[in-house]
Protein backbone atom coordinates (compact mmCIF):
# COMPACT_ATOMS: atom_id res chain seq x y z
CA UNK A 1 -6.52 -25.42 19.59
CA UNK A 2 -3.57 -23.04 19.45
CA UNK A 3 -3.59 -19.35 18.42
CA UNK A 4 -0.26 -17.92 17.48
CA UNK A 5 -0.53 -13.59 16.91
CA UNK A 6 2.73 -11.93 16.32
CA UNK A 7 2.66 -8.52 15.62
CA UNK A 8 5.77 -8.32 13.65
CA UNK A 9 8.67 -10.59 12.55
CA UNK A 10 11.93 -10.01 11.87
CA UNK A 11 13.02 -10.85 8.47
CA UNK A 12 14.79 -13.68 7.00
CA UNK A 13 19.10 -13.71 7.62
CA UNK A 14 21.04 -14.69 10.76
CA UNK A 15 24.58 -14.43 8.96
CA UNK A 16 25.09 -17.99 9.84
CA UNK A 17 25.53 -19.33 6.50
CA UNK A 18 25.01 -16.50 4.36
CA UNK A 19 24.19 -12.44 4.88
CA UNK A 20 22.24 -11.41 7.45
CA UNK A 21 19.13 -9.30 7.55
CA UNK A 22 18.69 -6.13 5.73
CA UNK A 23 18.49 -2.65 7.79
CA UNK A 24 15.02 -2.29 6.53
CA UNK A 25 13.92 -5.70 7.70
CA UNK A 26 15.40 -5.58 11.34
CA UNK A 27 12.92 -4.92 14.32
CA UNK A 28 14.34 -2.50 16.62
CA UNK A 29 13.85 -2.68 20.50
CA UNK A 30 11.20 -0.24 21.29
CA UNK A 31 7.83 -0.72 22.77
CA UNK A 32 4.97 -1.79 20.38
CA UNK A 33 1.25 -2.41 20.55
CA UNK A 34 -1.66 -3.56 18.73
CA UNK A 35 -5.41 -4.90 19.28
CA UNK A 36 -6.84 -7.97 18.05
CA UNK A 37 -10.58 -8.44 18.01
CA UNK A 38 -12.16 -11.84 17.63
CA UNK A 39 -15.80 -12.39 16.39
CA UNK A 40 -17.76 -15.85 15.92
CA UNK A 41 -18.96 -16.36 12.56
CA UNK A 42 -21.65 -18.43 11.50
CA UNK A 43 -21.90 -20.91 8.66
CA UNK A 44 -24.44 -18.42 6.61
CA UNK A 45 -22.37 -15.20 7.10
CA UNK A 46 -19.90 -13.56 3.87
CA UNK A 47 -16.82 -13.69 5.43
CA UNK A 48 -15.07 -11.44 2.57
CA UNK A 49 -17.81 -8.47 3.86
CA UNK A 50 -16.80 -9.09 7.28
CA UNK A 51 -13.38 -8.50 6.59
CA UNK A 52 -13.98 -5.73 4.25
CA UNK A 53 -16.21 -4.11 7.22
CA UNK A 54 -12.96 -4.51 9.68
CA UNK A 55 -10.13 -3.07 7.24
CA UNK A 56 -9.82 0.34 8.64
CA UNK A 57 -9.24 -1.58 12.24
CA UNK A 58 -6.48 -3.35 10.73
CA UNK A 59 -4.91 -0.24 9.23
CA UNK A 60 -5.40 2.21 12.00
């Protein structure tokens, strides 16, 4: 199994063969962070409460 995070992409455009990104769609060099936290589940649990419980994680 393979687990692929990014934190951010850049957006769609390379001007190769057509225009290239937009300004608000370019990731600038800079230094950026972020936390990922990884829980087991079980076949009983409500996944949809789960994720409603970690929300504020994902925003903050």
């Amino acid at each position: 199994m393979i687990l692929n995070l990014d934190l951010m992409q850049c957006g769609l455009g390379g001007a190769s063969c057509g225009p290239g990104t937009l300004p608000q769609y370019l990731l600038l060099p800079g230094s950026y962070t972020f936390r990922v936290r990884l829980r087991p589940i079980s076949a009983g649990d409500d996944v949809q409460s789960l994720a409603r419980l970690l929300m504020p994680l994902a925003a903050g």
